[in-house]
C-alpha atoms as a PDB file:
ATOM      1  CA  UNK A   1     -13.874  -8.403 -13.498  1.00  0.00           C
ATOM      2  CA  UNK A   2     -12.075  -9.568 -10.602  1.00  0.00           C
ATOM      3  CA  UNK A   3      -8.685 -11.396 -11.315  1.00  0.00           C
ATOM      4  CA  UNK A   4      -7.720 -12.604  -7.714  1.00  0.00           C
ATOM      5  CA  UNK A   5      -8.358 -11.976  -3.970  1.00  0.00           C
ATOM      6  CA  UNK A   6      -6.116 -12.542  -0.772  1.00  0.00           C
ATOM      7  CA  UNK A   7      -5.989 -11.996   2.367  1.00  0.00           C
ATOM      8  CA  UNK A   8      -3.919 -12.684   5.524  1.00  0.00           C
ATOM      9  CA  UNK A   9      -4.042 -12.229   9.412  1.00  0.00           C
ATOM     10  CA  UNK A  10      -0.666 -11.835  11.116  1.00  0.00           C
ATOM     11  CA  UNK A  11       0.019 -11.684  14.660  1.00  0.00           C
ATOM     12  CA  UNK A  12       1.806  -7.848  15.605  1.00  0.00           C
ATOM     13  CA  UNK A  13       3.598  -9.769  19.073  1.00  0.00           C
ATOM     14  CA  UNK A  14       5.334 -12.187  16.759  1.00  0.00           C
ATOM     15  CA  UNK A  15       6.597  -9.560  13.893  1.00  0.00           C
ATOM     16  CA  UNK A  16       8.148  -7.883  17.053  1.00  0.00           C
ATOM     17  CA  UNK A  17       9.788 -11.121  18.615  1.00  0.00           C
ATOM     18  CA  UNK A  18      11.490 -12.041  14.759  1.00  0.00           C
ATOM     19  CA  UNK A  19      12.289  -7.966  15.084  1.00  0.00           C
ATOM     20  CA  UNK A  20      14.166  -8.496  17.857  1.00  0.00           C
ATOM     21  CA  UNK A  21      15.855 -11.488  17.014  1.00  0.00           C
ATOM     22  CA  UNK A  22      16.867 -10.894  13.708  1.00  0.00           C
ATOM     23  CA  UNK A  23      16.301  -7.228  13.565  1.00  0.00           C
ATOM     24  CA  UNK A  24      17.632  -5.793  10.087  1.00  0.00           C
ATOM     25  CA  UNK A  25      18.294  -9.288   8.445  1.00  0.00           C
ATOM     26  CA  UNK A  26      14.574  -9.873   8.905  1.00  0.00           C
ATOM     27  CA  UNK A  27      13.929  -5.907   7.681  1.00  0.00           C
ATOM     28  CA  UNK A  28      16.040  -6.268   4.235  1.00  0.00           C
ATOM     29  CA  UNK A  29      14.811  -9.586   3.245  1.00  0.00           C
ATOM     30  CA  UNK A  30      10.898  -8.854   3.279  1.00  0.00           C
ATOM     31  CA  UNK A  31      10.853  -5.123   3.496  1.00  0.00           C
ATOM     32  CA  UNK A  32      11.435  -2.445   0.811  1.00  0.00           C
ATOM     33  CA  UNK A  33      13.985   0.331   2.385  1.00  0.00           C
ATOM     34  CA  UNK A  34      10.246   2.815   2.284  1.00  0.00           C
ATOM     35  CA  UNK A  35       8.612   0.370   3.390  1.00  0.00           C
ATOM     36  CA  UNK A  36      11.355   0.023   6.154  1.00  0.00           C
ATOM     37  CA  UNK A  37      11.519   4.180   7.196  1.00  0.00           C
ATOM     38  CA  UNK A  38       7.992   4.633   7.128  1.00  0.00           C
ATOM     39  CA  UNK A  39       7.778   1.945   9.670  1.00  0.00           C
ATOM     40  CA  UNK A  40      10.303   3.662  11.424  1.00  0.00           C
ATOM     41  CA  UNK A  41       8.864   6.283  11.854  1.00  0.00           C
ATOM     42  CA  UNK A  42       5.690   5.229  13.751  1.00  0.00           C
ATOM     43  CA  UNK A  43       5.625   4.531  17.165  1.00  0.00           C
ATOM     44  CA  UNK A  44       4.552   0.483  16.413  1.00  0.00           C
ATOM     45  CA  UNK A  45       7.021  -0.350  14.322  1.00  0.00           C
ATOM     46  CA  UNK A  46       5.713  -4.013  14.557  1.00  0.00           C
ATOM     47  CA  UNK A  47       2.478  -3.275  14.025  1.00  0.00           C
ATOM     48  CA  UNK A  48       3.395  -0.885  10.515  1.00  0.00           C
ATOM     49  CA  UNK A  49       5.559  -4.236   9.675  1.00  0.00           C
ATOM     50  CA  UNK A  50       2.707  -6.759  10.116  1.00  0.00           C
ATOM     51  CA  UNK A  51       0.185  -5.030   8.174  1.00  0.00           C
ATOM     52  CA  UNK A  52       2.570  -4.999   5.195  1.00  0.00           C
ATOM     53  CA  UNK A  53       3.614  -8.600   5.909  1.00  0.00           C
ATOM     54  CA  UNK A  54      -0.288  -9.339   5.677  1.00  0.00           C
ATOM     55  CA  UNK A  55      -0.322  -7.502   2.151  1.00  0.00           C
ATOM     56  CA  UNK A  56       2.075  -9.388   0.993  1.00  0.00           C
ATOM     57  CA  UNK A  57       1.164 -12.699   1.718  1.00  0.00           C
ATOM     58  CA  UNK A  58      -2.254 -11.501   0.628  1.00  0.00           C
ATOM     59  CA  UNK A  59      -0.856 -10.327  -2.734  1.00  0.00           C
ATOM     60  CA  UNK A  60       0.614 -13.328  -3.153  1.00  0.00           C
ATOM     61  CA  UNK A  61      -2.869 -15.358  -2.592  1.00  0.00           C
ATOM     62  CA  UNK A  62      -4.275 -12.973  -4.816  1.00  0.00           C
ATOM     63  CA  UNK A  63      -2.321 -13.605  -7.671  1.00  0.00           C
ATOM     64  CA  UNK A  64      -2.878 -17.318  -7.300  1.00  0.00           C
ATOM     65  CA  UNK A  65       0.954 -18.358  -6.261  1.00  0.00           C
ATOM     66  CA  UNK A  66       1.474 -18.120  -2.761  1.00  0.00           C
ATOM     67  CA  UNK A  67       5.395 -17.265  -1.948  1.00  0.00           C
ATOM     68  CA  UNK A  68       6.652 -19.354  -4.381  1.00  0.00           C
ATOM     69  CA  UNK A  69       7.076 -19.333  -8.427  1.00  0.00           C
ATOM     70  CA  UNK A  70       9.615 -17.287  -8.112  1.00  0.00           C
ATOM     71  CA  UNK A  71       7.988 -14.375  -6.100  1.00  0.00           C
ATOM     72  CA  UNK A  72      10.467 -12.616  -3.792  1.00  0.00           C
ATOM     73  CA  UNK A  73       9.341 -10.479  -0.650  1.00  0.00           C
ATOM     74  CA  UNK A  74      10.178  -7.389  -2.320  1.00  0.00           C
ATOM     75  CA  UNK A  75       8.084  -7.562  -5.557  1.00  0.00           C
ATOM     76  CA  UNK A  76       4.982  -6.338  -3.348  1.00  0.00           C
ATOM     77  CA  UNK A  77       5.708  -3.058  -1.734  1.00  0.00           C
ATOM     78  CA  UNK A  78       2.625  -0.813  -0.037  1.00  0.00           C
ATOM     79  CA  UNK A  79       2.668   2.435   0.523  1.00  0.00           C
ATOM     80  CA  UNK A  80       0.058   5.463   1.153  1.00  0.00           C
ATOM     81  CA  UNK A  81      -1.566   8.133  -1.145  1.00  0.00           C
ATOM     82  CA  UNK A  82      -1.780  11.996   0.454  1.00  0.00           C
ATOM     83  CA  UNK A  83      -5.176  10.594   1.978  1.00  0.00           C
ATOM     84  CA  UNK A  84      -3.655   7.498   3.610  1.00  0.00           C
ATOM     85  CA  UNK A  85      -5.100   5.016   1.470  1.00  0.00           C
ATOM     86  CA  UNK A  86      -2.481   2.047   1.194  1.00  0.00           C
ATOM     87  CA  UNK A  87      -1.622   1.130  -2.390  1.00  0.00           C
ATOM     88  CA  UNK A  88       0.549  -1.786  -3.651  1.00  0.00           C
ATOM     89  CA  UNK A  89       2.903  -2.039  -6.215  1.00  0.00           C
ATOM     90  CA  UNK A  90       4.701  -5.137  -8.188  1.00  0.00           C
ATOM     91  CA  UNK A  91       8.057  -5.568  -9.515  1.00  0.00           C
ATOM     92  CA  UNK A  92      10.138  -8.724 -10.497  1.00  0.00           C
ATOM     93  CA  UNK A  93       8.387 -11.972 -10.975  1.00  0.00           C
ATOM     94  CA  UNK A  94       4.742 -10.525  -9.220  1.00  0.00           C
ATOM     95  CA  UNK A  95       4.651  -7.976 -11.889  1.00  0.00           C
ATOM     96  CA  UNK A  96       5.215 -10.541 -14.363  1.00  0.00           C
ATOM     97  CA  UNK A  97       3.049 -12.478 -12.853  1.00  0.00           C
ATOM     98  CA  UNK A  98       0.004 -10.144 -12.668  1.00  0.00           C
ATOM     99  CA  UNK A  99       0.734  -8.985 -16.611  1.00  0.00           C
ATOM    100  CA  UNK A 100       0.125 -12.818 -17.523  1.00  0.00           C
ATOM    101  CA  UNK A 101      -3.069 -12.465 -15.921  1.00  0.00           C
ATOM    102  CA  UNK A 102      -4.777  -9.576 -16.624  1.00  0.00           C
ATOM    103  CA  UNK A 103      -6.525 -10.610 -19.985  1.00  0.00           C
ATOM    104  CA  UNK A 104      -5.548  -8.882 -23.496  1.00  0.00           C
ATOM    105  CA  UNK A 105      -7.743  -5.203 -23.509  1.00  0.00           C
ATOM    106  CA  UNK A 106      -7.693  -5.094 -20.141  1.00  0.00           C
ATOM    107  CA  UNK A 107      -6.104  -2.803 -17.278  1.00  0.00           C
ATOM    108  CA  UNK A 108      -5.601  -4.252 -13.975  1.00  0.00           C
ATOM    109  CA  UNK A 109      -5.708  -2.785 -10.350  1.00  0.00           C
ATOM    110  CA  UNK A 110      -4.784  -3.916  -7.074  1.00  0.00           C
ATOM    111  CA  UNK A 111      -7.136  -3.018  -4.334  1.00  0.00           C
ATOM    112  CA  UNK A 112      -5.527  -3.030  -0.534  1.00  0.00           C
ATOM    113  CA  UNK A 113      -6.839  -2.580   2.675  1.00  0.00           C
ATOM    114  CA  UNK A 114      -4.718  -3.180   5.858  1.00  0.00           C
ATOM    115  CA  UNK A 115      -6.348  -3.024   9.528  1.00  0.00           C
ATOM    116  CA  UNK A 116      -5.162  -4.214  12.845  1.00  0.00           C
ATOM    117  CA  UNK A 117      -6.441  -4.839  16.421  1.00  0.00           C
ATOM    118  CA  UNK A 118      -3.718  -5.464  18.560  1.00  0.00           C
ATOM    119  CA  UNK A 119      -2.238  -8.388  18.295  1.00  0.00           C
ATOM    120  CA  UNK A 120      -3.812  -8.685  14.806  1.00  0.00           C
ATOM    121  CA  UNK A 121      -2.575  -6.897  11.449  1.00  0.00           C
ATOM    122  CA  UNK A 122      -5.234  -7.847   8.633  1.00  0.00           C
ATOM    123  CA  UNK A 123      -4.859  -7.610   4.858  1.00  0.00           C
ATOM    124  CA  UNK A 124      -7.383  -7.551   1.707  1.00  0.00           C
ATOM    125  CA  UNK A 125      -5.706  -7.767  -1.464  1.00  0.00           C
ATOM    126  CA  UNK A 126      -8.277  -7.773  -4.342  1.00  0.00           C
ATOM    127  CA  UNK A 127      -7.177  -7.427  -7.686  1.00  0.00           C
ATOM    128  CA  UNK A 128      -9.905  -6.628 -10.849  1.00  0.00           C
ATOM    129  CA  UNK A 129      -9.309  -5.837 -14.809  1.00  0.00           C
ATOM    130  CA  UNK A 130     -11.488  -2.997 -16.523  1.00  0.00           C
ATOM    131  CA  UNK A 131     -11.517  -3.118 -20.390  1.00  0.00           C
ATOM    132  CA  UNK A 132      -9.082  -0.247 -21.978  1.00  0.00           C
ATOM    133  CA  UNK A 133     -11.527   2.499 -23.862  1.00  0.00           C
END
């Protein structure tokens, strides 16, 4: 059964101008430090940012709060699998969050996908529950 959805479109040019003008303060308040060096690491730096800003905010839609209820930034961190695929994972309040929704016998799993188009970074963020055996 499916628990929550999200999604979120976030503009690449303006990640880069709040990179520039707040550079690391803007890093360490919404981005994990992997999150941080795999961005790094790619030649649009932006563009690696605003997808995961998009999964955020589309985690947070997903599990029916928004930013707010406590939430922080970095309680929804992505990352890849060997083949690429992005995965997310909760700590803090999300994690809490997700635990008081996923009904009793049930195991849930967040589904991402992250695209962009330049100037365009788009998230999915679905999240279902599958009984336990």
């Amino acid at each position: 059964m499916i628990i929550g959805t999200g999604t979120d479109l976030a503009n690449i040019d303006r990640i880069n101008k709040v990179l520039i003008r707040h550079g690391d303060r803007f890093r360490n308040r919404v981005f994990t430090k992997n999150e941080q060096a795999k961005a790094r690491r790619r030649k649009d730096e932006a563009g690696t940012l605003a997808k995961r800003w998009a999964a955020k905010e589309a985690c947070s839609k997903a599990l029916g709060t928004g930013l707010r209820m406590g939430i922080s930034w970095k309680d929804m961190a992505v990352s890849n699998i060997e083949t690429g695929q992005p995965v997310m994972t909760l700590t803090g309040w999300a994690k809490k969050r997700l635990e008081d929704l996923t009904p009793e016998g049930h195991l849930a799993t967040l589904h991402v996908s992250l695209t962009d188009d330049h100037p365009w970074a788009h998230a999915i963020v679905i999240i279902d529950a599958q009984p336990l055996a």
